[in-house]
Protein backbone atom coordinates (compact mmCIF):
# COMPACT_ATOMS: atom_id res chain seq x y z
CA UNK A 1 99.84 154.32 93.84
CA UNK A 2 97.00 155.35 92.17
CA UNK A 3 96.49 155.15 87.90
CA UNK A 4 96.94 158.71 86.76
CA UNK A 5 94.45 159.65 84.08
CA UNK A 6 95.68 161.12 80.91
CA UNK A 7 94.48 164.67 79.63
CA UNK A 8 96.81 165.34 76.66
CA UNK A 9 99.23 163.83 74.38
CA UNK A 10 101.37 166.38 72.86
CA UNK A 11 102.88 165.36 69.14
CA UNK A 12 105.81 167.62 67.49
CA UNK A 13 108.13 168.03 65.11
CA UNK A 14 110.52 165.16 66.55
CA UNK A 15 108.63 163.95 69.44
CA UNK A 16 105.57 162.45 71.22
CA UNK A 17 105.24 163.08 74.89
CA UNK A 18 102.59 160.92 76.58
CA UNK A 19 102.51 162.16 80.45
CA UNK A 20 105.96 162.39 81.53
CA UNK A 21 107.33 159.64 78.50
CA UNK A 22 109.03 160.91 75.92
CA UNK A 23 109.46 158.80 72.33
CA UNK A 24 111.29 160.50 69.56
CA UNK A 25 109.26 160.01 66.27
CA UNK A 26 112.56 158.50 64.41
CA UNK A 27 112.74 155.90 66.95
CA UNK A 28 109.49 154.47 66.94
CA UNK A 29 109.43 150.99 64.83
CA UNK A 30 105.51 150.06 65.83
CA UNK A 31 102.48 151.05 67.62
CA UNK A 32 100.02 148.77 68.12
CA UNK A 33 96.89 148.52 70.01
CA UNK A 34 96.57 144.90 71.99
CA UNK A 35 93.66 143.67 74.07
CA UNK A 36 94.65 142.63 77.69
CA UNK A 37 94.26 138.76 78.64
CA UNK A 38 94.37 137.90 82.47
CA UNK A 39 96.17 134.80 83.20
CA UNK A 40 96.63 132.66 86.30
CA UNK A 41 94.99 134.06 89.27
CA UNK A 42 93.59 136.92 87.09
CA UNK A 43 92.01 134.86 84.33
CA UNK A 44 88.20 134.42 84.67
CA UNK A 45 87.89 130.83 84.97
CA UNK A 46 90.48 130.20 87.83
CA UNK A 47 88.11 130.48 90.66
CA UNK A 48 86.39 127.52 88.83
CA UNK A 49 89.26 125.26 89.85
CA UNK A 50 88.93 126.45 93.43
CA UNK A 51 85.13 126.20 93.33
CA UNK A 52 85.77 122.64 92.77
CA UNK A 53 88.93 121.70 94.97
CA UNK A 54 86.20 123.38 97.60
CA UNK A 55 83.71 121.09 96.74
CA UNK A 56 86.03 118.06 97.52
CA UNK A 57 87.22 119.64 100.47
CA UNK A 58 83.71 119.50 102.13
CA UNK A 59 82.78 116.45 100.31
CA UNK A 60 85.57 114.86 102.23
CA UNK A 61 84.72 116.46 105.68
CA UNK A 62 81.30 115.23 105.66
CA UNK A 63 82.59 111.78 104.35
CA UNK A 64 85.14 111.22 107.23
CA UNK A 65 82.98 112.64 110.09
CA UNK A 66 79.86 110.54 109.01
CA UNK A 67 82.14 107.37 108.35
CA UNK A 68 85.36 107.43 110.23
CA UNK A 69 85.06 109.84 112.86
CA UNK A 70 81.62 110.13 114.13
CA UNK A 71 82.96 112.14 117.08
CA UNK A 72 83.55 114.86 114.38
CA UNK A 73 80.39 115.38 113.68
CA UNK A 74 79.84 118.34 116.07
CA UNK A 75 81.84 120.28 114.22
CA UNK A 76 80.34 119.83 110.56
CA UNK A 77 77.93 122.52 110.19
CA UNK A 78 80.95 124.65 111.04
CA UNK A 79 82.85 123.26 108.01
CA UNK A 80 80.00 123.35 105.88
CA UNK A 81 79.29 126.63 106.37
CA UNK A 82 82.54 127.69 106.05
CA UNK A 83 82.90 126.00 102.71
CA UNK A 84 79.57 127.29 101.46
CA UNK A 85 80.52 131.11 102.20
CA UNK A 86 84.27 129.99 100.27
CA UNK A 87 82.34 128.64 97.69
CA UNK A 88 79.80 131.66 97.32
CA UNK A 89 82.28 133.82 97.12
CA UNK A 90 84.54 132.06 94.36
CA UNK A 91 81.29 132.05 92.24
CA UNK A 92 80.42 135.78 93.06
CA UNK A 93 84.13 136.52 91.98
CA UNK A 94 83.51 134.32 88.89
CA UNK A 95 80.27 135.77 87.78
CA UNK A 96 81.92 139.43 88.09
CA UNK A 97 84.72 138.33 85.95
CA UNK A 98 82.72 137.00 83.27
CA UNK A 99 79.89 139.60 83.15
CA UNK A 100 81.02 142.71 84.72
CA UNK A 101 84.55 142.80 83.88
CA UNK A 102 85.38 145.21 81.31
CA UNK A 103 88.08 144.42 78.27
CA UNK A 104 91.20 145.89 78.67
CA UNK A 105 93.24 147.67 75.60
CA UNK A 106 96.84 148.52 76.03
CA UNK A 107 98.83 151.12 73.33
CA UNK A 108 102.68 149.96 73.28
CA UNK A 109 104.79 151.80 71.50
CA UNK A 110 108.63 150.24 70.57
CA UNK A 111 111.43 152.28 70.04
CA UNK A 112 114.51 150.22 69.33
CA UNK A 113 113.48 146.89 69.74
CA UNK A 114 111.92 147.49 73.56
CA UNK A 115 108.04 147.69 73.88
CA UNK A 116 106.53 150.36 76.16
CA UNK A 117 102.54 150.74 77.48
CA UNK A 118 102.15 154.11 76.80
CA UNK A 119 98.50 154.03 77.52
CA UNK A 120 96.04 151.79 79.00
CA UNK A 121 91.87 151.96 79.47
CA UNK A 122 89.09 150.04 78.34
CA UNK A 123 87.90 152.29 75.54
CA UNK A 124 89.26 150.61 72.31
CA UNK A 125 88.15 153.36 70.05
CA UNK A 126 90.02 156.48 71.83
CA UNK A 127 93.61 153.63 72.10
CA UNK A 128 92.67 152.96 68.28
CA UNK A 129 92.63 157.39 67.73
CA UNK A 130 95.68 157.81 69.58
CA UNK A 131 97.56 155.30 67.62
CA UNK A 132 96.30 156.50 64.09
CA UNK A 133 97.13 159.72 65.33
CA UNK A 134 101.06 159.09 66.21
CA UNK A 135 100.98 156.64 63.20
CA UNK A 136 100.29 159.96 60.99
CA UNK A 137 102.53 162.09 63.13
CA UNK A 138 105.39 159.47 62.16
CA UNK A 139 105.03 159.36 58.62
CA UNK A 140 104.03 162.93 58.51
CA UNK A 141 105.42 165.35 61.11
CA UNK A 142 103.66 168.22 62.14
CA UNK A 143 105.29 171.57 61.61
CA UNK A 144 104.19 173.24 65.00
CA UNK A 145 103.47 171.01 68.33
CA UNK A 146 99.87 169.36 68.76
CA UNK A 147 98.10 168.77 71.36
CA UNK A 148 95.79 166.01 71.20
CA UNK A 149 93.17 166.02 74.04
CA UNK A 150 92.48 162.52 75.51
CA UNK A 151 89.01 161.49 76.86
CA UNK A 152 87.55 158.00 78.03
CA UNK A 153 88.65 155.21 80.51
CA UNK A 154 92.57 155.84 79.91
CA UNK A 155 95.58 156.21 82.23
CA UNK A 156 98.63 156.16 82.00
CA UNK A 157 101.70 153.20 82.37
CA UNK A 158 102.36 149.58 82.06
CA UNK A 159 100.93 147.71 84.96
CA UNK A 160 97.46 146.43 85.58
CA UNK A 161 96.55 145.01 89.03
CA UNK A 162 100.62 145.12 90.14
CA UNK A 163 101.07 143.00 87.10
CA UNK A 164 103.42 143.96 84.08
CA UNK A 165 102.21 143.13 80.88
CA UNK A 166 103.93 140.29 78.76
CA UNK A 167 103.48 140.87 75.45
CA UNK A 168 103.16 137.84 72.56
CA UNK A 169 103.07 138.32 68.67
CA UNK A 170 99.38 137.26 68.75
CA UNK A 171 97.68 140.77 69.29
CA UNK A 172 97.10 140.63 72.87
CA UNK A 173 98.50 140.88 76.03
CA UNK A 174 98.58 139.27 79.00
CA UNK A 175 98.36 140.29 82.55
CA UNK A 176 99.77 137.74 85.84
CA UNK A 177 101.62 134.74 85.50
C-alpha cells in the first residue's frame, strides 16, 4: 500500500481531522513531535555486524581449502567472489544509511492515554507547525472550521517500512525490533 500524502488538516470548533482520523479537541492530553530511530535490521550500523561475520566467513573458506582441504581449492574464487559482492553490498547499504538517509519525524497525538501517528515525513519544521497549530486550536478553539494546508515530505499513518512505531518517554521513536 502506498503512503498517502497529506494536503489538509482541517481544525474546528470540537475537532481535528487529519485524513480520514478524527481526534476531538477535549480528548487530546499531548502532541508531541518525536524523531524516528531505526532499530535492529533498520538501524544504520547493523550491516556492520554482517560486514564482519562475512569477513570470517571467507576468512574461513580460504583457511580450510588452503590447509585442510586442498581439493577445495577449485572452488575458492567462487566463494570469494561471492563474499566480496555480499560484502560490497552490506557497505553500499551502510554508506546509504549513514549519508543519504534522511531523519524521520513522527506527530503522535494521545487521546485517553493511547498514542496515535497522525503524521509522518522528514520535514521537522512543517511536523513542528502542525503541532503548534493543534496545540493553539486546543487551548483556543476556533469559532468557524480551518483548514490548514500541509506542504513538505509528509504522509499520513503510523508505520514506516511495515514497522509500527514504539514509542519511549525519551523524545524519539523507534522503528523495527
Amino acid at each position: 500500500m502506498a503512503r498517502k500524502r497529506v494536503g489538509e488538516i482541517r481544525i474546528s470548533k470540537r475537532i481535528v481531522r487529519i485524513g480520514h482520523e478524527v481526534y476531538p479537541l477535549a480528548n487530546i492530553s499531548r502532541v508531541q513531535t518525536l524523531r524516528l530511530v531505526y532499530k535492529g535490521r533498520l538501524a544504520t550500523f547493523y550491516p556492520l555486524g554482517e560486514l564482519v561475520v562475512v569477513a570470517a566467513l571467507a576468512y574461513g573458506a580460504s583457511f580450510v581449502a588452503e590447509e585442510v582441504l586442498p581439493e577445495a581449492r577449485e572452488y575458492l574464487p567462487v566463494a570469494l567472489a561471492v563474499a566480496g559482492i555480499w560484502g560490497a553490498w552490506l557497505v553500499l547499504l551502510f554508506l546509504y544509511r549513514l549519508i543519504i538517509r534522511r531523519t524521520r519525524y513522527a506527530l503522535m497525538i494521545e487521546t485517553a492515554g493511547t498514542q496515535f501517528t497522525a503524521l509522518s515525513g522528514t520535514d521537522r519544521q512543517e511536523i513542528h507547525r502542525i503541532e503548534g497549530l493543534v496545540v493553539g486550536a486546543i487551548e483556543d478553539p476556533p469559532d468557524s472550521e480551518r483548514v490548514i494546508q500541509v506542504h513538505g515530505d509528509l504522509v499520513f499513518g503510523g508505520k514506516a517500512g511495515r514497522d509500527v512505531y514504539n514509542v519511549g518517554n525519551n523524545g524519539r521513536a523507534s522503528v523495527g525490533n
